[in-house]
PDB file of N, CA and C in Angstrom:
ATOM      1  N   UNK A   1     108.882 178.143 -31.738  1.00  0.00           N
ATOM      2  CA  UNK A   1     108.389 179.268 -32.495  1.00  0.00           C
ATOM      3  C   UNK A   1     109.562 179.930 -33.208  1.00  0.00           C
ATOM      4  N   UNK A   2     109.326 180.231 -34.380  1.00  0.00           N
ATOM      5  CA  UNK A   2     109.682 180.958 -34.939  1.00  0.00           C
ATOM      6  C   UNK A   2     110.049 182.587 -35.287  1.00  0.00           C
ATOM      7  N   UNK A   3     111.140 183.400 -35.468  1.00  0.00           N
ATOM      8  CA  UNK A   3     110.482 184.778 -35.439  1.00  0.00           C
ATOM      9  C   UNK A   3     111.206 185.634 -36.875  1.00  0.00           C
ATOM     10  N   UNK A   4     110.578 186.528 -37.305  1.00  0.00           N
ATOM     11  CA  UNK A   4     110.737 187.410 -37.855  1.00  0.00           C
ATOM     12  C   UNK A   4     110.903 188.830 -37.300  1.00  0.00           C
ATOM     13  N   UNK A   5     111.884 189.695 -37.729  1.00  0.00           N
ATOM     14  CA  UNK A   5     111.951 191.179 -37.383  1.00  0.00           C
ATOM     15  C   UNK A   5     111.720 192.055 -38.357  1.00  0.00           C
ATOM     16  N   UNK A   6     111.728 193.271 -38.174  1.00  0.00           N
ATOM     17  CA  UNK A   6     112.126 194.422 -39.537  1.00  0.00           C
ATOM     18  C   UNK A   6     111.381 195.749 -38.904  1.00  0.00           C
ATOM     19  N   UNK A   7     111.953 196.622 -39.625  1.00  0.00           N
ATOM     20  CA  UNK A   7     112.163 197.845 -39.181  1.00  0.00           C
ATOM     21  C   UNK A   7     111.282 198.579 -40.585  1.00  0.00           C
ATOM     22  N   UNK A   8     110.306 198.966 -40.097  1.00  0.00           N
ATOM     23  CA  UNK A   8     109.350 199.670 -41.234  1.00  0.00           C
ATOM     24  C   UNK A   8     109.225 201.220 -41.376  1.00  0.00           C
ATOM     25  N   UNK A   9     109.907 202.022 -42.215  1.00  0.00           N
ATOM     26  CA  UNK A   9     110.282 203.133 -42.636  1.00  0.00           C
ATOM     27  C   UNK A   9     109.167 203.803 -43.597  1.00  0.00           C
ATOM     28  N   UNK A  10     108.036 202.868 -43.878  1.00  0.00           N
ATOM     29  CA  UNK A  10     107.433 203.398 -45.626  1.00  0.00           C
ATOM     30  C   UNK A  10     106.872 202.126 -45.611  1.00  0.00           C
ATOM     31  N   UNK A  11     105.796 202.924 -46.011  1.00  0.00           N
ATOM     32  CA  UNK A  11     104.619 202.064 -47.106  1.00  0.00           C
ATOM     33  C   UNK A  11     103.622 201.357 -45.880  1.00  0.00           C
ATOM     34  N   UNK A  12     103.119 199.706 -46.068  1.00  0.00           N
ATOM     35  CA  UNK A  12     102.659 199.054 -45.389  1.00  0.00           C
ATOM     36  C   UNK A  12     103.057 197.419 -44.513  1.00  0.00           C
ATOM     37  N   UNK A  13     102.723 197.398 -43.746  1.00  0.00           N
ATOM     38  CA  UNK A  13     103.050 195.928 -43.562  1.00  0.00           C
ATOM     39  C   UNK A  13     101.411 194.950 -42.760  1.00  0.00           C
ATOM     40  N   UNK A  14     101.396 194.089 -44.183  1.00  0.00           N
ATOM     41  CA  UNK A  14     100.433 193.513 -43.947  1.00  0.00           C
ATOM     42  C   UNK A  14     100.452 191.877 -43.446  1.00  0.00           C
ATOM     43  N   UNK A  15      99.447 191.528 -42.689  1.00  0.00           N
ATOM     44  CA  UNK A  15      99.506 190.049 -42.110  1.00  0.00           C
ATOM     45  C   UNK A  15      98.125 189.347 -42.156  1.00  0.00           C
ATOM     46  N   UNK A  16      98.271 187.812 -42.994  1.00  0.00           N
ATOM     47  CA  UNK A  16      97.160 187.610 -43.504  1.00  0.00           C
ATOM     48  C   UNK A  16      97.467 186.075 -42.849  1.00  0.00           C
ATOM     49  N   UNK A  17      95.903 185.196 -42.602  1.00  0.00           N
ATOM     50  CA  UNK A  17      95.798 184.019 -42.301  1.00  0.00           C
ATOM     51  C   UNK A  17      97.045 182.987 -42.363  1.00  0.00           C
ATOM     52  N   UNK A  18      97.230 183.482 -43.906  1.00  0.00           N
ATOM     53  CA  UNK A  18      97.964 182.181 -44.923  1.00  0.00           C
ATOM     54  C   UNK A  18      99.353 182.011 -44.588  1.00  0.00           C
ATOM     55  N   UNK A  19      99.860 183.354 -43.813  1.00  0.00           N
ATOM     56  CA  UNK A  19     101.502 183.487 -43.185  1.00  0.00           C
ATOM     57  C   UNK A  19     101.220 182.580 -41.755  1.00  0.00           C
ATOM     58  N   UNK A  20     100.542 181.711 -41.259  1.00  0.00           N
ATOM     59  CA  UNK A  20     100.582 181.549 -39.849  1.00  0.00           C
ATOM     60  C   UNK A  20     101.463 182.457 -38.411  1.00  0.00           C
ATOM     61  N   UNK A  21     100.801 183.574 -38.579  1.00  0.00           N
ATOM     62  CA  UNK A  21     101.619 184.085 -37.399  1.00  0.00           C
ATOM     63  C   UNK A  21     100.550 183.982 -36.570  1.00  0.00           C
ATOM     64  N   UNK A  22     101.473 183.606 -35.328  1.00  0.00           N
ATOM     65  CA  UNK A  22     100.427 183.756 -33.969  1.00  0.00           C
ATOM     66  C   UNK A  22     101.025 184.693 -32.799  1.00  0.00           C
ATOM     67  N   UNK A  23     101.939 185.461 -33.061  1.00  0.00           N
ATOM     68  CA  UNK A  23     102.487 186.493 -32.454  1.00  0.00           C
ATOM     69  C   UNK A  23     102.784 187.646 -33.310  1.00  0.00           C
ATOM     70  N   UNK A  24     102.421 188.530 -32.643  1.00  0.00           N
ATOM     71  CA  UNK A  24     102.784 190.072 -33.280  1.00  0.00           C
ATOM     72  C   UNK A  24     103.015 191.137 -32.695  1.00  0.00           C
ATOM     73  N   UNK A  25     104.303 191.772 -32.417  1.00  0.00           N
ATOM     74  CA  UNK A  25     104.674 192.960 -31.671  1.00  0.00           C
ATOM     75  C   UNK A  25     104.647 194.373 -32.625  1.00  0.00           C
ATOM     76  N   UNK A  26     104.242 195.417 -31.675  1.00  0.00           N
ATOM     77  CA  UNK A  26     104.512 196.857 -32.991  1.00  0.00           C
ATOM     78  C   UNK A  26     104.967 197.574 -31.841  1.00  0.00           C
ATOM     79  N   UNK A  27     106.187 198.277 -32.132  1.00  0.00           N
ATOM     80  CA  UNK A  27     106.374 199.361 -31.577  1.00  0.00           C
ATOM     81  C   UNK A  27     107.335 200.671 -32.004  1.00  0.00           C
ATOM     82  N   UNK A  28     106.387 201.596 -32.346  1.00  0.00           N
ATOM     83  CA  UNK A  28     106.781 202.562 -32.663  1.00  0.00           C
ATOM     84  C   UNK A  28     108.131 203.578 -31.996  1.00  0.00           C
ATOM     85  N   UNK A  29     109.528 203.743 -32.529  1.00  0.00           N
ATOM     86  CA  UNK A  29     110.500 204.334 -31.686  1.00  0.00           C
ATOM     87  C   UNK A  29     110.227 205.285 -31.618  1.00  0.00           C
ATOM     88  N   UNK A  30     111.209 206.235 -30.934  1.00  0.00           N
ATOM     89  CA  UNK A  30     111.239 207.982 -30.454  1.00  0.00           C
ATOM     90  C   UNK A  30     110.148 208.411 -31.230  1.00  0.00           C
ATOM     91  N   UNK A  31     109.575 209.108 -31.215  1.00  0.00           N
ATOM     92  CA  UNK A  31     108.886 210.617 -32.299  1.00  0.00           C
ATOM     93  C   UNK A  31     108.589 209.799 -33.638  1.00  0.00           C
ATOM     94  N   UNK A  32     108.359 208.506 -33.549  1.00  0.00           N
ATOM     95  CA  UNK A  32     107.659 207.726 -34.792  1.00  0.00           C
ATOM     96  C   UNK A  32     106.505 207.035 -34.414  1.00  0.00           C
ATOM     97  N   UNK A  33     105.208 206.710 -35.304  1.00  0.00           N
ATOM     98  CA  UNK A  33     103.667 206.453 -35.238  1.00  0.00           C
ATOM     99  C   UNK A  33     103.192 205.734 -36.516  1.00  0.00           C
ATOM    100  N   UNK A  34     102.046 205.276 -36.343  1.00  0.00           N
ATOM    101  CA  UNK A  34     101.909 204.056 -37.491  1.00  0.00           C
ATOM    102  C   UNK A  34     100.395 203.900 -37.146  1.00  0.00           C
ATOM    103  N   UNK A  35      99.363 203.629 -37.399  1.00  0.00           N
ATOM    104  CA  UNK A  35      98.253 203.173 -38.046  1.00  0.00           C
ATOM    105  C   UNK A  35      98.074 201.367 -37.907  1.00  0.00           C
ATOM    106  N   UNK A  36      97.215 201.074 -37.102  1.00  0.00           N
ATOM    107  CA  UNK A  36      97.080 199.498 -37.174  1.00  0.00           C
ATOM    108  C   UNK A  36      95.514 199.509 -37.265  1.00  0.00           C
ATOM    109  N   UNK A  37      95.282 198.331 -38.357  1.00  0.00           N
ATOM    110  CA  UNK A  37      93.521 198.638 -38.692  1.00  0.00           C
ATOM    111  C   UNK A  37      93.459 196.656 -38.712  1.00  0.00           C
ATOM    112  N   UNK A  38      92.431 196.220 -38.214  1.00  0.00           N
ATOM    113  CA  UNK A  38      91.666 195.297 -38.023  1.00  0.00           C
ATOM    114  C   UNK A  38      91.053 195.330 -39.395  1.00  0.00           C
ATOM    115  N   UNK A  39      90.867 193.985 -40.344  1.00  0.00           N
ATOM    116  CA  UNK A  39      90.192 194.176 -41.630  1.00  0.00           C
ATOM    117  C   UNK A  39      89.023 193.281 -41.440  1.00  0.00           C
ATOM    118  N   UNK A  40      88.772 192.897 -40.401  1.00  0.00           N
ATOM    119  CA  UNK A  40      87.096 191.591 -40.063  1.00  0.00           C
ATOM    120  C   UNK A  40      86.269 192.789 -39.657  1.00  0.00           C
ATOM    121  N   UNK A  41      85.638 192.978 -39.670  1.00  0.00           N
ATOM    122  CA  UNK A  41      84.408 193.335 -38.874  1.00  0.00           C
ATOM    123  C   UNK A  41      83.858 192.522 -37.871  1.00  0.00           C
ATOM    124  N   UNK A  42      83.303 193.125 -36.573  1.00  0.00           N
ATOM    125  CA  UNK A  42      82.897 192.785 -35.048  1.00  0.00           C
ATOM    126  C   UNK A  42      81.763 192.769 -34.819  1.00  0.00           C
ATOM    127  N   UNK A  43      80.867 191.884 -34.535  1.00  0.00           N
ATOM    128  CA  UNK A  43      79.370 192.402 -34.075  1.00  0.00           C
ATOM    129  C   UNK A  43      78.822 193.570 -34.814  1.00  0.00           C
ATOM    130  N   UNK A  44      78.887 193.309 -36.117  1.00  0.00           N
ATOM    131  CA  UNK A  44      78.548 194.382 -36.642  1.00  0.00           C
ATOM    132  C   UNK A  44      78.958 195.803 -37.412  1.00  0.00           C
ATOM    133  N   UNK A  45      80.085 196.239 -36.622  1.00  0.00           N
ATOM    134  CA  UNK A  45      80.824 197.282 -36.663  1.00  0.00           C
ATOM    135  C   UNK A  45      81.770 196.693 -37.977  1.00  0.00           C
ATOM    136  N   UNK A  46      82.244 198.058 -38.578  1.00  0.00           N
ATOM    137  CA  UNK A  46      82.975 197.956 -39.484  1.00  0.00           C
ATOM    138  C   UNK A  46      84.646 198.489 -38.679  1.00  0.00           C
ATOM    139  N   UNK A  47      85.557 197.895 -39.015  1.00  0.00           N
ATOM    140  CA  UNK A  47      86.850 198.544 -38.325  1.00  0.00           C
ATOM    141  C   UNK A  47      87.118 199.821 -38.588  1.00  0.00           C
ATOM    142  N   UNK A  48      88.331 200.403 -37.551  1.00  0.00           N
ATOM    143  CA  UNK A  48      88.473 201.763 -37.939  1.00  0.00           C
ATOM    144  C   UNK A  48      89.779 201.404 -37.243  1.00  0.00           C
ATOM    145  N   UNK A  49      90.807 201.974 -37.931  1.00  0.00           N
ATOM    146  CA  UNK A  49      92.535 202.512 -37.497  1.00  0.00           C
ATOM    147  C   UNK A  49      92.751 202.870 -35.931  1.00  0.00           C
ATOM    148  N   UNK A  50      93.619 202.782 -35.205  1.00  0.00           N
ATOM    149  CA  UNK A  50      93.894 203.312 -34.394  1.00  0.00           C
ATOM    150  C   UNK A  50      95.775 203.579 -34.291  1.00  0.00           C
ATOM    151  N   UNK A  51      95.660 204.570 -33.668  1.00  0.00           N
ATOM    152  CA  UNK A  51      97.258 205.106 -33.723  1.00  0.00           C
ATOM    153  C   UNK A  51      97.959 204.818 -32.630  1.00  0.00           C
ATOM    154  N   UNK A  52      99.733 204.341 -32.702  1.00  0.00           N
ATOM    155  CA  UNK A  52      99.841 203.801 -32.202  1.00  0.00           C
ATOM    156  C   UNK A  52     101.547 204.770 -32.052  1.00  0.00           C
ATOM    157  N   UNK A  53     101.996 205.156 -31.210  1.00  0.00           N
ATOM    158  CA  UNK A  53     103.285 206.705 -31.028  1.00  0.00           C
ATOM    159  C   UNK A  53     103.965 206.061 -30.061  1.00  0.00           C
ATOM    160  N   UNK A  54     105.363 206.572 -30.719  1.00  0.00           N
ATOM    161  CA  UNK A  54     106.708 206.917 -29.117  1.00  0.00           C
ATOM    162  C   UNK A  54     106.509 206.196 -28.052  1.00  0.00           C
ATOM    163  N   UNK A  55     107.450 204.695 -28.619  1.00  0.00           N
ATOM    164  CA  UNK A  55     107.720 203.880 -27.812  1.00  0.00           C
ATOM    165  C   UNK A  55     106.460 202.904 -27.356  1.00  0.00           C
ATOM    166  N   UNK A  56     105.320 203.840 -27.340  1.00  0.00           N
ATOM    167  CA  UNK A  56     104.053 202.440 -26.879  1.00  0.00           C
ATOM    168  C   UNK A  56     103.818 201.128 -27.828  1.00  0.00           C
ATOM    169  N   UNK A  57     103.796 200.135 -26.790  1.00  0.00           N
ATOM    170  CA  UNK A  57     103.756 198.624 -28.052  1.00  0.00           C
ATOM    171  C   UNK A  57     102.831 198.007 -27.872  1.00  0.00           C
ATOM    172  N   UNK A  58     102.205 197.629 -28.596  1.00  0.00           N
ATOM    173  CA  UNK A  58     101.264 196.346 -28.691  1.00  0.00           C
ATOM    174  C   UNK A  58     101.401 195.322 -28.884  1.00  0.00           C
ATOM    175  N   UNK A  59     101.568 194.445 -28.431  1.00  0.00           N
ATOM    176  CA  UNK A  59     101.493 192.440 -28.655  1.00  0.00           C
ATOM    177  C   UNK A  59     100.266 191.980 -29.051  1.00  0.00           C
ATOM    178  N   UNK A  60      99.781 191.389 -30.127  1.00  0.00           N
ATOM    179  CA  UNK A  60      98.433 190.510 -30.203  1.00  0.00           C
ATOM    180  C   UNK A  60      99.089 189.338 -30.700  1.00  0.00           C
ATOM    181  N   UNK A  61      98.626 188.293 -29.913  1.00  0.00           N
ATOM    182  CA  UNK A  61      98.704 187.350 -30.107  1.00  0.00           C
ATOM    183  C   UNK A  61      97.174 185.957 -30.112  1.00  0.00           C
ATOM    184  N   UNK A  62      97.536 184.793 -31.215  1.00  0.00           N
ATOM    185  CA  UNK A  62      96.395 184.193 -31.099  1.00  0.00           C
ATOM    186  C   UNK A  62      95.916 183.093 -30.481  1.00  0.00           C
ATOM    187  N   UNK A  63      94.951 182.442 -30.222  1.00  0.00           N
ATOM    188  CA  UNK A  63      94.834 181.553 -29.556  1.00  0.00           C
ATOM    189  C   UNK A  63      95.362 180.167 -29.830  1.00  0.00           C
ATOM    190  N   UNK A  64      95.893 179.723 -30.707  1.00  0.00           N
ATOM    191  CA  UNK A  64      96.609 178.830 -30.910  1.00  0.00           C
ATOM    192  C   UNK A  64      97.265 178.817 -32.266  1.00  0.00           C
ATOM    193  N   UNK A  65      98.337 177.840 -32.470  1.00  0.00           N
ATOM    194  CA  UNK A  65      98.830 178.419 -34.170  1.00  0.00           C
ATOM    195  C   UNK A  65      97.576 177.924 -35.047  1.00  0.00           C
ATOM    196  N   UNK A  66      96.377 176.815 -34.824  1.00  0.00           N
ATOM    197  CA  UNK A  66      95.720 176.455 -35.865  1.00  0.00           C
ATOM    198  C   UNK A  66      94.570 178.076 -35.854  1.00  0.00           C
ATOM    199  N   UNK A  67      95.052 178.847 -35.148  1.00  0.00           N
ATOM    200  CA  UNK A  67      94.061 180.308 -35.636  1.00  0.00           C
ATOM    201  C   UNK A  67      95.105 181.488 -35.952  1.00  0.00           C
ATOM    202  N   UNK A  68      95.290 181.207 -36.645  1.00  0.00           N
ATOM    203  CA  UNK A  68      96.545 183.147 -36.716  1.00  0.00           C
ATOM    204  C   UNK A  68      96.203 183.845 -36.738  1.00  0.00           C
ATOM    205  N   UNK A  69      96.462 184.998 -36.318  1.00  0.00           N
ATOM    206  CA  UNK A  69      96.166 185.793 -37.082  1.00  0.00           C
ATOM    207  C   UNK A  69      95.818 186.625 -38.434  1.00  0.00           C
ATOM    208  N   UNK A  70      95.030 187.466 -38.830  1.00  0.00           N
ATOM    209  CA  UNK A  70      94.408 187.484 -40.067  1.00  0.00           C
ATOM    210  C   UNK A  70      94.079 188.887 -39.873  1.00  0.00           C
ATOM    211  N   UNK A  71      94.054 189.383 -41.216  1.00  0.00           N
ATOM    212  CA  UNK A  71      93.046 190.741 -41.709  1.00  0.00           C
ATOM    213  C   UNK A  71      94.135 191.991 -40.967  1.00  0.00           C
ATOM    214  N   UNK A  72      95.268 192.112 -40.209  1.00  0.00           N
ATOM    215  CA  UNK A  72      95.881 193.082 -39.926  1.00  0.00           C
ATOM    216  C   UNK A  72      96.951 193.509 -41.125  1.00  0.00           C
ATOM    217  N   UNK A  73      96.472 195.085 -40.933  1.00  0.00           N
ATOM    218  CA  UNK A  73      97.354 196.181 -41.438  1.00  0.00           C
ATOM    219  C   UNK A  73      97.633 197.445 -40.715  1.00  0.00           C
ATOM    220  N   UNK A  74      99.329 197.213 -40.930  1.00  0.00           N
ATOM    221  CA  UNK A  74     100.561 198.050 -40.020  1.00  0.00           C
ATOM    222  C   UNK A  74     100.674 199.266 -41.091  1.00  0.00           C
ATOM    223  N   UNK A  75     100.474 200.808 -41.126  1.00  0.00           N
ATOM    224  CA  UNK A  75     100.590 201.909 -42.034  1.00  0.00           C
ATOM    225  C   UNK A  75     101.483 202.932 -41.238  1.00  0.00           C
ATOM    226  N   UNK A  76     103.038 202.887 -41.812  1.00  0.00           N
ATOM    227  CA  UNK A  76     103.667 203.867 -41.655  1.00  0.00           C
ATOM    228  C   UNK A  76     103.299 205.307 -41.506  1.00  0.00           C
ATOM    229  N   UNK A  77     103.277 206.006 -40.460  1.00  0.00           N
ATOM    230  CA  UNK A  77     103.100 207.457 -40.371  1.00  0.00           C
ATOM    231  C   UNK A  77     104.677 208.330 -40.882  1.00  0.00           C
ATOM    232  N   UNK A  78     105.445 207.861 -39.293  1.00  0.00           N
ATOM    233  CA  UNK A  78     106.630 208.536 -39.629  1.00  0.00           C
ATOM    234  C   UNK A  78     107.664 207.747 -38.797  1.00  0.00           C
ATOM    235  N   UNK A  79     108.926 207.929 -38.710  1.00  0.00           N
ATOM    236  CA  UNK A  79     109.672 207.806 -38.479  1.00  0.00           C
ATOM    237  C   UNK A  79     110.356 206.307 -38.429  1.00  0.00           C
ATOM    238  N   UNK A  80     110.298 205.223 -37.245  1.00  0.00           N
ATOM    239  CA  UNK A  80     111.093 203.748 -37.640  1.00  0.00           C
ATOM    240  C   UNK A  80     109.818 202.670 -36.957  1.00  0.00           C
ATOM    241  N   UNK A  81     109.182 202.039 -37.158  1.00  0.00           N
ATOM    242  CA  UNK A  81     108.481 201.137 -36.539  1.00  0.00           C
ATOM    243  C   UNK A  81     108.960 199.779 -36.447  1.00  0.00           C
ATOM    244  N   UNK A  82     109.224 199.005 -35.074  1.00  0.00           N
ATOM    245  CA  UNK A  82     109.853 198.274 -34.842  1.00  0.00           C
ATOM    246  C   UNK A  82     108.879 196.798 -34.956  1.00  0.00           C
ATOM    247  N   UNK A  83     109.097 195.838 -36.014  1.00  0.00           N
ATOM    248  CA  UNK A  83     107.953 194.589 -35.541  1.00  0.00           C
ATOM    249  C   UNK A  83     108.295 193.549 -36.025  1.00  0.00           C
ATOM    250  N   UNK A  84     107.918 192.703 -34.415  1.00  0.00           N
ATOM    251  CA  UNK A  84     108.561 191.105 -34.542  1.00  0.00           C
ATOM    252  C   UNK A  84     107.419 190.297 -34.781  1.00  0.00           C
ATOM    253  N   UNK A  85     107.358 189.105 -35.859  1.00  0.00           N
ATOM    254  CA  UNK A  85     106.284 188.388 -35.732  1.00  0.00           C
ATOM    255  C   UNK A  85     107.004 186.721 -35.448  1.00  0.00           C
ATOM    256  N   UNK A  86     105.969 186.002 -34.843  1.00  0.00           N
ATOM    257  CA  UNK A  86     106.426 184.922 -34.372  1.00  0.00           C
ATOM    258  C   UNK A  86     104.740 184.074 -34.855  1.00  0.00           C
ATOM    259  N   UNK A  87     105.973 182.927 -35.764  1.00  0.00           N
ATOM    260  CA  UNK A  87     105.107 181.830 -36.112  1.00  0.00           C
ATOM    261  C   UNK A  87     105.842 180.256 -36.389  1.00  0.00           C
TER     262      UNK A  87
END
C-alpha cells in the first residue's frame, strides 16, 4: 500500500472512486474541526455532515482495493486537519 499525507488549512478535500483509496484517516489537531459528508445516499436517506474536533480521528476504510472508496468530502472548519490516505 501506498500512502499519501497533507495537512488541510482551507477549502476542501475531496475523495472519489477514480483515486483508488482504500484507506482514510482524519484527524483534527488541538482546537481544530472539519465537516465529513458521505455523498451516496443509504436506504433511502439523503446524507448529512457530521463534525469531527480536537484530536478525535476517524479511519474508514474499504473492503477491498477493487471497492474504494467514493463520494467523501473533508470541509475545513478551523484550524490544521491532519489526513493520510492509503491506496
Amino acid at each position: 500500500m501506498k500512502f499519501f499525507t497533507t495537512s488541510l488549512t482551507s477549502g476542501t478535500f475531496l475523495v472519489a472512486a477514480a483515486q483508488g483509496a482504500s484507506l482514510l484517516s482524519i484527524q483534527p489537531q488541538d482546537s481544530s474541526s472539519c465537516t465529513i459528508l458521505g455523498g451516496i445516499p443509504f436506504n433511502g436517506l439523503q446524507p448529512s455532515a457530521i463534525t469531527l474536533s480536537n484530536n478525535n480521528a476517524l479511519t474508514l476504510t474499504s473492503a477491498s482495493p477493487n471497492s474504494p472508496l467514493d463520494g467523501i468530502t473533508i470541509t475545513h472548519i478551523g484550524g490544521t486537519i491532519d489526513i493520510l490516505v492509503g491506496y
